[in-house]
PDB file of N, CA and C in Angstrom:
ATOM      1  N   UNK A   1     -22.904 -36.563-156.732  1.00  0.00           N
ATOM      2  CA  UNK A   1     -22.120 -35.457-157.237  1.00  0.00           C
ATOM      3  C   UNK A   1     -22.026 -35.583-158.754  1.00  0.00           C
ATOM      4  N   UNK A   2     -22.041 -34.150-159.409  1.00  0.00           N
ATOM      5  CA  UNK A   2     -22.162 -34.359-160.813  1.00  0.00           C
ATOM      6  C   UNK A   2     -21.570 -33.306-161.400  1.00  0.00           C
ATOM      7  N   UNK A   3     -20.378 -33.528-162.219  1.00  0.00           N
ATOM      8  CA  UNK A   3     -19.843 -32.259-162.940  1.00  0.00           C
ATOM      9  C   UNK A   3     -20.732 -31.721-164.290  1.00  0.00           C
ATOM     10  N   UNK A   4     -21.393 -30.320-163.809  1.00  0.00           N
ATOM     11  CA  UNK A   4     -22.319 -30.132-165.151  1.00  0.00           C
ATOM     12  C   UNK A   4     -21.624 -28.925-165.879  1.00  0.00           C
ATOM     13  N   UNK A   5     -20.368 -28.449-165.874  1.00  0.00           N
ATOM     14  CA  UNK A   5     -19.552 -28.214-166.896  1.00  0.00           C
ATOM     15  C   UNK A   5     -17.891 -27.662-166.082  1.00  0.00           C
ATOM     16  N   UNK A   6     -17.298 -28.361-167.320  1.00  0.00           N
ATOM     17  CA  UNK A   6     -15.224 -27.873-166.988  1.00  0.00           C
ATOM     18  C   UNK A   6     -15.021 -27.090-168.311  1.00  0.00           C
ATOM     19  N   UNK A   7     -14.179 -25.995-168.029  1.00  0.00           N
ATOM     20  CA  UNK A   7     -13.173 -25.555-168.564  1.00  0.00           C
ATOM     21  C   UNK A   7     -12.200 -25.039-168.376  1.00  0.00           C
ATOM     22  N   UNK A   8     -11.312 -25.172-169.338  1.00  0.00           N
ATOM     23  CA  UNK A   8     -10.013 -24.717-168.955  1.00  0.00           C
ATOM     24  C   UNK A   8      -9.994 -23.222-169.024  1.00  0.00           C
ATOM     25  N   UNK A   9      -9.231 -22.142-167.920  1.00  0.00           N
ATOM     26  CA  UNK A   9      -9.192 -20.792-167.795  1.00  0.00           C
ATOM     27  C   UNK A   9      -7.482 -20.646-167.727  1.00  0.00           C
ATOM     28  N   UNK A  10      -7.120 -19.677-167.513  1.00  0.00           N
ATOM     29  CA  UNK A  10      -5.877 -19.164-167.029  1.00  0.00           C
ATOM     30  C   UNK A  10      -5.381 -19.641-166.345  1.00  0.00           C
ATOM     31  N   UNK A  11      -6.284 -19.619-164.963  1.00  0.00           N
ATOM     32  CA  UNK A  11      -5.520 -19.880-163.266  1.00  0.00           C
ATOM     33  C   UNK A  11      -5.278 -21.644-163.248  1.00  0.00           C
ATOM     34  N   UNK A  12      -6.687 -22.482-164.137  1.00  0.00           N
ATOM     35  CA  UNK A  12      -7.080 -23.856-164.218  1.00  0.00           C
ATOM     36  C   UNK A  12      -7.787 -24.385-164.861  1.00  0.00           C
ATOM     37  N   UNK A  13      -8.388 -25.940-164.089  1.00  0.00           N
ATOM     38  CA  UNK A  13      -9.723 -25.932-165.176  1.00  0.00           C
ATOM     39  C   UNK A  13     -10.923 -25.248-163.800  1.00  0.00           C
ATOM     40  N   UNK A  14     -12.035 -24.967-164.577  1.00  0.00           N
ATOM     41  CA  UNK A  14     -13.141 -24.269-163.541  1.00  0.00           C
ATOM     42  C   UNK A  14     -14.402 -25.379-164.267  1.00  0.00           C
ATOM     43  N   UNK A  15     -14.901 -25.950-162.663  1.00  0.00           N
ATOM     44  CA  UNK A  15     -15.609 -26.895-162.882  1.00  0.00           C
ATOM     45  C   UNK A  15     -16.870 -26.584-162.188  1.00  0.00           C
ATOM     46  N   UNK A  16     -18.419 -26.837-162.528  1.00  0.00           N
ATOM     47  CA  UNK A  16     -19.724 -26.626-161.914  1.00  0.00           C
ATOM     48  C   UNK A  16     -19.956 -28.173-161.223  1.00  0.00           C
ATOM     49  N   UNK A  17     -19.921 -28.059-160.077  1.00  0.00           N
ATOM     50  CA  UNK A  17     -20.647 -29.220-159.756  1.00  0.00           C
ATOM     51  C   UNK A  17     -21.841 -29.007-158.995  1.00  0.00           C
ATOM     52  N   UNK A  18     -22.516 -29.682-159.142  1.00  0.00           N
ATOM     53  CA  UNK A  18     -24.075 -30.467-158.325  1.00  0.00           C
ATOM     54  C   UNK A  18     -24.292 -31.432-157.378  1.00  0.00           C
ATOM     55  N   UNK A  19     -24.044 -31.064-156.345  1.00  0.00           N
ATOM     56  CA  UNK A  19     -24.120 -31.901-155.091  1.00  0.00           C
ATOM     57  C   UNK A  19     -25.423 -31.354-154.443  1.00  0.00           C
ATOM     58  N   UNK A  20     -26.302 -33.125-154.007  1.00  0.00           N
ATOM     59  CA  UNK A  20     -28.141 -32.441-153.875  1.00  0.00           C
ATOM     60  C   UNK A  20     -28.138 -31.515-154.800  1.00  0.00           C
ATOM     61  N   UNK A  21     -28.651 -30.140-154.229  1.00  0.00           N
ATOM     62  CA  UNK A  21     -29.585 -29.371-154.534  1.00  0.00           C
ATOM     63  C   UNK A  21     -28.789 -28.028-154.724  1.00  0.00           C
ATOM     64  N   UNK A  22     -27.396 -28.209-154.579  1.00  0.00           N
ATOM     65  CA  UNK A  22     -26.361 -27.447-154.613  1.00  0.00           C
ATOM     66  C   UNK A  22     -25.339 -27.101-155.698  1.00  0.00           C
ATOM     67  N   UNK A  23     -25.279 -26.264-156.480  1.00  0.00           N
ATOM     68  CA  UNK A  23     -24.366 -25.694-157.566  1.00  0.00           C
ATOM     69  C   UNK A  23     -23.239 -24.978-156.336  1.00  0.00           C
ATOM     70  N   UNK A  24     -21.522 -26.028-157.104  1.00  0.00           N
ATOM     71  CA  UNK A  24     -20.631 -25.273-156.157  1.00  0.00           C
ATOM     72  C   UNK A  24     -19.800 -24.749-157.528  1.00  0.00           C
ATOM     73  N   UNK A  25     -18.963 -23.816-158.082  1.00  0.00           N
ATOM     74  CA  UNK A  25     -18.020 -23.181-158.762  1.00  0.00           C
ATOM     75  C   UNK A  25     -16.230 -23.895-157.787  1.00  0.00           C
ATOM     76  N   UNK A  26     -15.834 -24.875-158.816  1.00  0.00           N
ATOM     77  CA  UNK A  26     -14.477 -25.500-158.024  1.00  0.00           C
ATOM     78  C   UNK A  26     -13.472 -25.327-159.201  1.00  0.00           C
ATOM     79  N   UNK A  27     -12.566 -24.436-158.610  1.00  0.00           N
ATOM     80  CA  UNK A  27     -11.067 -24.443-159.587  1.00  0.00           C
ATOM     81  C   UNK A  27     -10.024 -25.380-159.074  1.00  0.00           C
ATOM     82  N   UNK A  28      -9.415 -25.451-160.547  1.00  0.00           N
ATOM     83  CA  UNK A  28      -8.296 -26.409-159.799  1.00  0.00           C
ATOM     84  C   UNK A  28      -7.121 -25.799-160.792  1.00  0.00           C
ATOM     85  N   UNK A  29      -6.228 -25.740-159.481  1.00  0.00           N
ATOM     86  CA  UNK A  29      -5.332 -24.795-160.595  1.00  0.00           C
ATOM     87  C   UNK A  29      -4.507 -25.698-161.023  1.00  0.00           C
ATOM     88  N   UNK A  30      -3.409 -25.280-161.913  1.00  0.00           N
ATOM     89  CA  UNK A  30      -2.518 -26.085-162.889  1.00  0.00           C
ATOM     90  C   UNK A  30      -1.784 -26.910-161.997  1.00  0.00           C
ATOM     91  N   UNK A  31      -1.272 -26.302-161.062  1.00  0.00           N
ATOM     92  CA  UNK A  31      -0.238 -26.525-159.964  1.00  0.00           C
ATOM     93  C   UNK A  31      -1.068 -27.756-159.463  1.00  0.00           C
ATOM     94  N   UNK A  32      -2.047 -27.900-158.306  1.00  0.00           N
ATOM     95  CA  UNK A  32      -3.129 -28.850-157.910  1.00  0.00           C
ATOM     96  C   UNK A  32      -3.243 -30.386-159.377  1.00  0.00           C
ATOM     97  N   UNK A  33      -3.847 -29.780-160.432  1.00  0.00           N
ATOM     98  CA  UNK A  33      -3.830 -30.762-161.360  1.00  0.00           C
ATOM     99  C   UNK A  33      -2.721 -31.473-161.671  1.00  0.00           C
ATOM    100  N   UNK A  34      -1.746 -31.031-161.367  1.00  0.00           N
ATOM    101  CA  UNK A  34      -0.198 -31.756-161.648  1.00  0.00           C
ATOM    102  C   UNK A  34      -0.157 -32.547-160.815  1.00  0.00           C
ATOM    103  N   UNK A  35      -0.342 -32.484-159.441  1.00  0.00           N
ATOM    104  CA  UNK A  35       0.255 -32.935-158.200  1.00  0.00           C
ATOM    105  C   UNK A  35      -1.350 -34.007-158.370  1.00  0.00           C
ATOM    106  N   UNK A  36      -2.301 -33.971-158.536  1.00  0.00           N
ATOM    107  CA  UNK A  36      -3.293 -34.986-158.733  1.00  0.00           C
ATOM    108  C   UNK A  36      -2.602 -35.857-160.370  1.00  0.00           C
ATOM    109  N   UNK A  37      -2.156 -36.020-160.443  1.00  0.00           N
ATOM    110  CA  UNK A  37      -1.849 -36.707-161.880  1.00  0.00           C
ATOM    111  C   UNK A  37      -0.184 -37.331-161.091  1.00  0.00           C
ATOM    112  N   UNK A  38       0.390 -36.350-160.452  1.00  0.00           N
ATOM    113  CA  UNK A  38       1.413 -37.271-160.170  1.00  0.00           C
ATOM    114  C   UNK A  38       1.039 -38.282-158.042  1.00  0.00           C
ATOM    115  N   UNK A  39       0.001 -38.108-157.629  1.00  0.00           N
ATOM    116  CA  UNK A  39       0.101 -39.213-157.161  1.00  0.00           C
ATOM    117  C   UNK A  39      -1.095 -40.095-157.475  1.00  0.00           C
ATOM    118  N   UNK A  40      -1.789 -39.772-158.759  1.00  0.00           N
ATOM    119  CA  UNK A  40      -2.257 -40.826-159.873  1.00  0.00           C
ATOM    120  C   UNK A  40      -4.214 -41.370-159.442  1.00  0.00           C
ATOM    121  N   UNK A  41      -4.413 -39.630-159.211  1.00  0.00           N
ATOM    122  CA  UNK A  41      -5.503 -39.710-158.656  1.00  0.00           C
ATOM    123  C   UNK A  41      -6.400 -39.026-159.526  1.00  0.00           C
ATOM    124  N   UNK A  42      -7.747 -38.931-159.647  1.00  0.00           N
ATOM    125  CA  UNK A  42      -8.454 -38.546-160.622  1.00  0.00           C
ATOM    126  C   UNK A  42      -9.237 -37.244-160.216  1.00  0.00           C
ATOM    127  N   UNK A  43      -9.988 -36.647-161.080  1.00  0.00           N
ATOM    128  CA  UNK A  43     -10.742 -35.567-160.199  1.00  0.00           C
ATOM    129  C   UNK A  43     -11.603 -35.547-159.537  1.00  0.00           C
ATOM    130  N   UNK A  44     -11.870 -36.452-159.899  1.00  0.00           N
ATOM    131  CA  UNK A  44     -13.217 -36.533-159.487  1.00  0.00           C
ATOM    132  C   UNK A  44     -13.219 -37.223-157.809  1.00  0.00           C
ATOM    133  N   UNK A  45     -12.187 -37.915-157.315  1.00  0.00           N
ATOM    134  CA  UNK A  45     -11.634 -39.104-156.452  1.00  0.00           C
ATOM    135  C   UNK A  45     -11.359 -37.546-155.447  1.00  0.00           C
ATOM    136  N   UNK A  46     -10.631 -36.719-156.101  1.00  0.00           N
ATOM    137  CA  UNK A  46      -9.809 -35.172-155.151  1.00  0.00           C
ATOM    138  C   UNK A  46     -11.227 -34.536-154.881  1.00  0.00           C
ATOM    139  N   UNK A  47     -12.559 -34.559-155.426  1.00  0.00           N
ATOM    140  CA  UNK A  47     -13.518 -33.890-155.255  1.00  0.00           C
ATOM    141  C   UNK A  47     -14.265 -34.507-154.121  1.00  0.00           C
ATOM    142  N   UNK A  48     -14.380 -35.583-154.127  1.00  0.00           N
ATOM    143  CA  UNK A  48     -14.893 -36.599-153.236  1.00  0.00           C
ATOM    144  C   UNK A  48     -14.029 -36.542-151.890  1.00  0.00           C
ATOM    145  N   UNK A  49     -12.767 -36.112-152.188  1.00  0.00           N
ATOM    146  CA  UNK A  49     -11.785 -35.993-150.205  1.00  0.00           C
ATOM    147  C   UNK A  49     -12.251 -34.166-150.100  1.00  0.00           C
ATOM    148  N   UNK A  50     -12.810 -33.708-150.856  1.00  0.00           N
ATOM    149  CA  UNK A  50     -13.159 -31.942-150.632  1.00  0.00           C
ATOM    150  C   UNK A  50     -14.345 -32.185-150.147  1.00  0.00           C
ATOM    151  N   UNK A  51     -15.069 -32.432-150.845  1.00  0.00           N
ATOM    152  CA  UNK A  51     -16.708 -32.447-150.583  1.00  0.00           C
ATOM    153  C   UNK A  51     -16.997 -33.016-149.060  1.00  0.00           C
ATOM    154  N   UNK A  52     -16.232 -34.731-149.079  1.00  0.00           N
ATOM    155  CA  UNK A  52     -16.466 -35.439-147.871  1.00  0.00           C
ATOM    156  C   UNK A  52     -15.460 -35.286-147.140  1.00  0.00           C
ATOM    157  N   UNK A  53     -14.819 -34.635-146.784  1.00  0.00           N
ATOM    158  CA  UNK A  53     -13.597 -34.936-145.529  1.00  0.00           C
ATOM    159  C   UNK A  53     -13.704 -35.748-144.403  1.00  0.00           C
ATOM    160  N   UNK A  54     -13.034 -36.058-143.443  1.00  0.00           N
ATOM    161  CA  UNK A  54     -13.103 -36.907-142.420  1.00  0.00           C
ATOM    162  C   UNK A  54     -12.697 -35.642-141.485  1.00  0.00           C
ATOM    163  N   UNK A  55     -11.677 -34.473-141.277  1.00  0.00           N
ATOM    164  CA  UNK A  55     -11.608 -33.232-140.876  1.00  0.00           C
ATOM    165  C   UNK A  55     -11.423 -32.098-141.837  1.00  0.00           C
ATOM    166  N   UNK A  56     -11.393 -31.104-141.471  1.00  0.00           N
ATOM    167  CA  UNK A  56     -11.228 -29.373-141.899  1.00  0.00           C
ATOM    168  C   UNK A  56     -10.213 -29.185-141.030  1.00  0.00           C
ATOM    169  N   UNK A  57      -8.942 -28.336-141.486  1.00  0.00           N
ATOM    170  CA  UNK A  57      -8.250 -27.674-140.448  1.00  0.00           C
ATOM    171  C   UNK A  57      -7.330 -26.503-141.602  1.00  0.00           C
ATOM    172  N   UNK A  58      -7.386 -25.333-140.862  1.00  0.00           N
ATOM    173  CA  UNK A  58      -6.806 -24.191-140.661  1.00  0.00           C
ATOM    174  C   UNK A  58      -5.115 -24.457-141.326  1.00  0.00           C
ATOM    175  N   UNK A  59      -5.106 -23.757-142.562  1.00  0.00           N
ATOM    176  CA  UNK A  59      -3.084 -24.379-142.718  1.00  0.00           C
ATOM    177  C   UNK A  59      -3.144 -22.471-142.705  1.00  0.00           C
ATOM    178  N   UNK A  60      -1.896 -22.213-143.525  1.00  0.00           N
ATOM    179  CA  UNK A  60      -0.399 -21.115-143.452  1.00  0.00           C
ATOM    180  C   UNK A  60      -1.562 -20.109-144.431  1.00  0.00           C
ATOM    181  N   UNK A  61      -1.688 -19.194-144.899  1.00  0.00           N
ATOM    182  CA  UNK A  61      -2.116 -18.062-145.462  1.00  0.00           C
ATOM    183  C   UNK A  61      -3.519 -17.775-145.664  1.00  0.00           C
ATOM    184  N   UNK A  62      -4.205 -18.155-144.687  1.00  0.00           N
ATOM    185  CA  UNK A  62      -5.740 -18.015-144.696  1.00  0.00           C
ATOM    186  C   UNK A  62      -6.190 -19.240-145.802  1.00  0.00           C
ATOM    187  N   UNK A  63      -5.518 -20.148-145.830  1.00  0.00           N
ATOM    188  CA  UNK A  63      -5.504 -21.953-146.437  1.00  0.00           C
ATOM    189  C   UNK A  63      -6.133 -22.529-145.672  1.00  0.00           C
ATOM    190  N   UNK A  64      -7.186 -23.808-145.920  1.00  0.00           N
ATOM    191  CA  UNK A  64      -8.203 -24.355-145.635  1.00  0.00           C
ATOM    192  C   UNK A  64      -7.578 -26.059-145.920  1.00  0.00           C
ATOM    193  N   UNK A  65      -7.837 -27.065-145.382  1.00  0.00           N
ATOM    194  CA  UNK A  65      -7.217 -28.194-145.619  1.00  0.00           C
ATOM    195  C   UNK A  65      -7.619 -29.442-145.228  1.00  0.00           C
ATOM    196  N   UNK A  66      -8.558 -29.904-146.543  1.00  0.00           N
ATOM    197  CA  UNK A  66      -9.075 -30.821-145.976  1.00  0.00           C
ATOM    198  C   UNK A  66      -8.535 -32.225-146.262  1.00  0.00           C
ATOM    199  N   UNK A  67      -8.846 -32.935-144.755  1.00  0.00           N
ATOM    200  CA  UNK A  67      -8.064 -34.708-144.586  1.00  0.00           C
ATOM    201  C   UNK A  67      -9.125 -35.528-145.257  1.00  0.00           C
ATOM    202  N   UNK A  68      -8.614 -36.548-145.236  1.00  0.00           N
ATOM    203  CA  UNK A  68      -9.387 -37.974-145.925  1.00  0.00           C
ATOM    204  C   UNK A  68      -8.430 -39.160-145.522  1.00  0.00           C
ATOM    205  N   UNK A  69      -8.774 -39.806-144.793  1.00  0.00           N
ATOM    206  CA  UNK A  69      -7.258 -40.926-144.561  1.00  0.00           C
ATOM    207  C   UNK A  69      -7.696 -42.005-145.703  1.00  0.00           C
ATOM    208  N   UNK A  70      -6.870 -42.483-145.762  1.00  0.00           N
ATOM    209  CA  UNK A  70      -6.555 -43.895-147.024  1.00  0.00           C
ATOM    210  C   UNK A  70      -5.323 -44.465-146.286  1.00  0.00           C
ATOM    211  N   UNK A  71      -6.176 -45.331-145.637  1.00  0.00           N
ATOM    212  CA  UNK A  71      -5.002 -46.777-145.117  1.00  0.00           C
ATOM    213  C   UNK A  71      -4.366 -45.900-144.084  1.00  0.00           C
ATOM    214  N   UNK A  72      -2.672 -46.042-144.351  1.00  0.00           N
ATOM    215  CA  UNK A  72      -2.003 -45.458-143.204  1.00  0.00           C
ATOM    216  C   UNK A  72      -1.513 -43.918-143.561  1.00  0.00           C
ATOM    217  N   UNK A  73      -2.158 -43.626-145.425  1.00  0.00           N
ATOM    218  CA  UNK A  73      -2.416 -41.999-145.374  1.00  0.00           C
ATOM    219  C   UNK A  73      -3.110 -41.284-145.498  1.00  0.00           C
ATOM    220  N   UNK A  74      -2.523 -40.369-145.065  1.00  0.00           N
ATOM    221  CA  UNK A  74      -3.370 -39.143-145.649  1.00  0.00           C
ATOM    222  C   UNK A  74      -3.616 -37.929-146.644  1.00  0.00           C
ATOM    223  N   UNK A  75      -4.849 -37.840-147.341  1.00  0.00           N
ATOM    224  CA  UNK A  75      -4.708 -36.994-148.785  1.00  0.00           C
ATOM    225  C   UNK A  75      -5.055 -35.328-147.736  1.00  0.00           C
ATOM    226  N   UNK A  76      -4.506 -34.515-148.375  1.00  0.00           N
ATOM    227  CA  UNK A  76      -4.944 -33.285-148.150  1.00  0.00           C
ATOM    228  C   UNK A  76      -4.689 -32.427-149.313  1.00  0.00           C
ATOM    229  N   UNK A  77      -6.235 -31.552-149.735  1.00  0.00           N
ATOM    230  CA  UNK A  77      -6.665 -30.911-150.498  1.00  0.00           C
ATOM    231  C   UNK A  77      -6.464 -29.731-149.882  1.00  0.00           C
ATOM    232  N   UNK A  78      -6.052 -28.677-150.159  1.00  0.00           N
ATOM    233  CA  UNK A  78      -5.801 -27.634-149.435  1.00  0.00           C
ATOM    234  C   UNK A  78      -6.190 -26.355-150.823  1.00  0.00           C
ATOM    235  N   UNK A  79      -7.284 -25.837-149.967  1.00  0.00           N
ATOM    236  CA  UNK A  79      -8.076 -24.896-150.976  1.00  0.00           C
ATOM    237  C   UNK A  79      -8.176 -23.215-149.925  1.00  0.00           C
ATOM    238  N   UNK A  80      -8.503 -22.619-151.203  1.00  0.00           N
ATOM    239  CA  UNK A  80      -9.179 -21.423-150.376  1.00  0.00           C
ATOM    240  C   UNK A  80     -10.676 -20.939-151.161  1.00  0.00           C
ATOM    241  N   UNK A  81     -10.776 -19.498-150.438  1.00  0.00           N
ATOM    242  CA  UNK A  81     -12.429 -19.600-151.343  1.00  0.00           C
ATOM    243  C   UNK A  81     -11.485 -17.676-151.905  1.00  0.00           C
ATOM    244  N   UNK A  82     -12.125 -17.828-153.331  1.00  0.00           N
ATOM    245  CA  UNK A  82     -12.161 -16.229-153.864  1.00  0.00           C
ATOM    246  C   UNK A  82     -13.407 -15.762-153.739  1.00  0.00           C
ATOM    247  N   UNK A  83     -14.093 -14.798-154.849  1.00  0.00           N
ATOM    248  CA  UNK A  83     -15.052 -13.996-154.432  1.00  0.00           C
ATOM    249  C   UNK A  83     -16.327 -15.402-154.847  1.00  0.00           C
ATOM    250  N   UNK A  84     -16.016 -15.902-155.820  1.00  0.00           N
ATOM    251  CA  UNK A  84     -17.142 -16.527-155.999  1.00  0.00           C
ATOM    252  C   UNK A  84     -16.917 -18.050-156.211  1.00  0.00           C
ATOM    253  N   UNK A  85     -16.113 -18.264-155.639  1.00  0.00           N
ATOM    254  CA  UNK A  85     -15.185 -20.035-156.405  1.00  0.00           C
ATOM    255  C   UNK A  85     -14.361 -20.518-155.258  1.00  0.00           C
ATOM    256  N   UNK A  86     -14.237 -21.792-154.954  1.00  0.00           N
ATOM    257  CA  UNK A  86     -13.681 -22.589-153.731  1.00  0.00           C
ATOM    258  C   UNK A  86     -12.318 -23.172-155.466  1.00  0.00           C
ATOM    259  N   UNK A  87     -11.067 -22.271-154.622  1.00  0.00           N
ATOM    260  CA  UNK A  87     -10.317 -22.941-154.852  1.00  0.00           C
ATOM    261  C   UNK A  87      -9.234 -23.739-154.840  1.00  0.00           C
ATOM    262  N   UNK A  88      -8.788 -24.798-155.627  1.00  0.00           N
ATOM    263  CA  UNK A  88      -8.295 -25.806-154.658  1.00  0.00           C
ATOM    264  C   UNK A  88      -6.525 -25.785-155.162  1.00  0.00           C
ATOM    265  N   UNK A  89      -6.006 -25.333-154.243  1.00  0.00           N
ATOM    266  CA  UNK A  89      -4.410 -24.788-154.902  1.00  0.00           C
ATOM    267  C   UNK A  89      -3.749 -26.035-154.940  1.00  0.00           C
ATOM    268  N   UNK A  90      -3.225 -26.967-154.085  1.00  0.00           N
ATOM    269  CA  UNK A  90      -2.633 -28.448-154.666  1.00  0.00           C
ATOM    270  C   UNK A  90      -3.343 -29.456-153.592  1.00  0.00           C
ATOM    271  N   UNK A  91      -2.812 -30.764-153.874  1.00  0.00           N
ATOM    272  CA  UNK A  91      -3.292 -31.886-153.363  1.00  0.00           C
ATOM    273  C   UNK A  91      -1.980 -32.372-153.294  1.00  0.00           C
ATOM    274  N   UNK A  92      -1.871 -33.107-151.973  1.00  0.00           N
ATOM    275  CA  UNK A  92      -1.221 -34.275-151.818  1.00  0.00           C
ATOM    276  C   UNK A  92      -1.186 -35.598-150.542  1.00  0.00           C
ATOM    277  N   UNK A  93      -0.310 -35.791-150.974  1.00  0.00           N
ATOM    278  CA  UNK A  93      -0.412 -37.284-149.804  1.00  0.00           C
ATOM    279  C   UNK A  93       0.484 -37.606-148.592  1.00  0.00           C
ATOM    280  N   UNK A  94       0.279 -37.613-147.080  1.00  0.00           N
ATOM    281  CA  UNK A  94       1.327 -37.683-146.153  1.00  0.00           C
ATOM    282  C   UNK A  94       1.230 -39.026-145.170  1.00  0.00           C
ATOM    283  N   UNK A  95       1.546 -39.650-144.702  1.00  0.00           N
ATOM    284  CA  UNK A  95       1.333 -40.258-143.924  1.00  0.00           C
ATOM    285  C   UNK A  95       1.037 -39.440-142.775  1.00  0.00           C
ATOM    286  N   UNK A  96      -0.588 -40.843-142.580  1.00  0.00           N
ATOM    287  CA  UNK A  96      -1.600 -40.094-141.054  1.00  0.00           C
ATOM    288  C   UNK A  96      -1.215 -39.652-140.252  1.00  0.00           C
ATOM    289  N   UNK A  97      -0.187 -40.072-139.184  1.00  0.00           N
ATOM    290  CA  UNK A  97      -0.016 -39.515-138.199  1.00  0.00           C
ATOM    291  C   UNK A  97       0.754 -38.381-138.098  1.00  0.00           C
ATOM    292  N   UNK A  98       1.395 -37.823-139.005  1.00  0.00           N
ATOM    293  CA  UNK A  98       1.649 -36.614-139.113  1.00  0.00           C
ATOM    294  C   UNK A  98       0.495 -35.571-139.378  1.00  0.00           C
ATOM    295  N   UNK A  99      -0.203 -35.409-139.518  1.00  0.00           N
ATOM    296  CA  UNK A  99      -1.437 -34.101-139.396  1.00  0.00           C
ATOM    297  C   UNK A  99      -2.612 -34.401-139.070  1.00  0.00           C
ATOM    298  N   UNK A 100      -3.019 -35.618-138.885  1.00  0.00           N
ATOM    299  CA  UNK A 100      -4.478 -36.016-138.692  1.00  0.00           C
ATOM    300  C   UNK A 100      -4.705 -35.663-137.293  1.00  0.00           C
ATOM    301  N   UNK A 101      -6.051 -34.935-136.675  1.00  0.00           N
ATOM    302  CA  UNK A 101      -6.247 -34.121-135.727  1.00  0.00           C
ATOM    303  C   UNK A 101      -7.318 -34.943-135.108  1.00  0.00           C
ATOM    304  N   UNK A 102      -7.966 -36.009-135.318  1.00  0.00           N
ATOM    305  CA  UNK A 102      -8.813 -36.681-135.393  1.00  0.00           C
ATOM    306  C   UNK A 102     -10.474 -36.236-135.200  1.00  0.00           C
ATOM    307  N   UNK A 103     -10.249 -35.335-136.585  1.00  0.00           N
ATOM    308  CA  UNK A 103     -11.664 -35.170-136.460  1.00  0.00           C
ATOM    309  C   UNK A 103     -12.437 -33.699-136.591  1.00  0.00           C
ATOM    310  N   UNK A 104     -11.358 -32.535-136.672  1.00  0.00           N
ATOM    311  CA  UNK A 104     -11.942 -30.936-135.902  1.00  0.00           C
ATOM    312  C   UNK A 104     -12.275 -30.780-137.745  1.00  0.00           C
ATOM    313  N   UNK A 105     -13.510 -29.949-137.267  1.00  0.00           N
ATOM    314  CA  UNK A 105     -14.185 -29.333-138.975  1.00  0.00           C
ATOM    315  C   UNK A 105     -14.078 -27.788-138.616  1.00  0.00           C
ATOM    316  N   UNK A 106     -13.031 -27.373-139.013  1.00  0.00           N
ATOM    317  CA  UNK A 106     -12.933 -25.532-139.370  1.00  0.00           C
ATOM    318  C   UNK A 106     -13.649 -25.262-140.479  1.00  0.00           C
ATOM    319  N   UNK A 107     -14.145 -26.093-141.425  1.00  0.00           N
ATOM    320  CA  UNK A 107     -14.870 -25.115-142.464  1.00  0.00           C
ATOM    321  C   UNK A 107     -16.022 -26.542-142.789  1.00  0.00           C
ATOM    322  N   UNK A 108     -17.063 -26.234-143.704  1.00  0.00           N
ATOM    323  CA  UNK A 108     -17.809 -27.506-143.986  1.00  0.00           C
ATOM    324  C   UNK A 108     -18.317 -26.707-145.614  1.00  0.00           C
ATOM    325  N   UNK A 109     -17.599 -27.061-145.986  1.00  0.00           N
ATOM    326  CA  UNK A 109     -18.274 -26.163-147.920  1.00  0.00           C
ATOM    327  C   UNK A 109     -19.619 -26.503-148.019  1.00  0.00           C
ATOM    328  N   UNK A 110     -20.243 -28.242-147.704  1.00  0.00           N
ATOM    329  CA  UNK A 110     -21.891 -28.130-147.973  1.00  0.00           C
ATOM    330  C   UNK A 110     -22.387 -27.544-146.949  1.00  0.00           C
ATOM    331  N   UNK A 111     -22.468 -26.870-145.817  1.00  0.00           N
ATOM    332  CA  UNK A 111     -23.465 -26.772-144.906  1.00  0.00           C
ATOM    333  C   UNK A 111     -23.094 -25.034-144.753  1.00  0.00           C
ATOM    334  N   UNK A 112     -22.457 -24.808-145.882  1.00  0.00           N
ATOM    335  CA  UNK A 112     -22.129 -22.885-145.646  1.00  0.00           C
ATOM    336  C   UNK A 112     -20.694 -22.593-144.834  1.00  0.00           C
ATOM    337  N   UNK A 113     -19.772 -21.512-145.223  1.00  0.00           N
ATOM    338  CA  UNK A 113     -18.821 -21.480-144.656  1.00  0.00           C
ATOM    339  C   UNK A 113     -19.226 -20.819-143.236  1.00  0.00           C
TER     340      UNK A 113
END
C-alpha cells in the first residue's frame, strides 16, 4: 500500500492510495482524524484495519464497519462510499466481544463493492 498523494479539503484530508494495481480515493474526515490521534494511532495503521479487515458489517445509516481485533480489542473504522471516494467518518476502539461477529464480510473495498 502506498499513499501517492494527501490533501487537506473541507470535509478532511483526501488521500490516493495504491494497493496492487488499484488507485482507491480515501477521505478522512476531521472528526475520524481526531479520534485516530486520540487513541494514538496513525494513518496509515487505520488504512491497514480498512483495507484488511478480519470482518465487514452493516452499522446505523447506510454505515459500513470494518473490525480488526488487537488483543482483547477491537478497532472499527466505520466508513461510507460517496459518488467517487470511500469515506471514512470516525475510528475507534471497543472491546471484542462486544461486536465481533466472527468473521461476516458485507462489503470487501478490494474485490468491488
Amino acid at each position: 500500500m502506498q499513499v501517492i498523494k494527501s490533501e487537506d479539503t473541507p470535509r478532511g484530508k483526501s488521500l490516493q492510495v495504491k494497493i496492487k494495481e488499484k488507485t482507491l480515493s480515501i477521505i478522512f474526515t476531521w472528526h475520524a482524524l481526531d479520534a485516530i490521534k486520540e487513541y494514538r494511532f496513525s494513518i496509515e495503521e487505520v488504512l491497514n484495519f480498512l483495507l484488511s479487515p478480519e470482518e465487514v458489517i452493516k452499522g446505523h445509516g447506510g454505515h459500513l464497519i470494518a473490525h480488526r481485533r488487537l488483543n482483547s480489542h477491537l478497532t472499527r473504522v466505520v466508513y461510507e462510499y460517496d459518488s467517487k471516494s470511500i469515506v471514512i467518518v470516525t475510528f475507534y476502539k471497543v472491546h471484542v466481544d462486544r461486536y465481533y461477529r466472527g468473521g461476516t464480510y458485507e462489503d470487501k473495498i478490494l474485490s468491488g463493492r
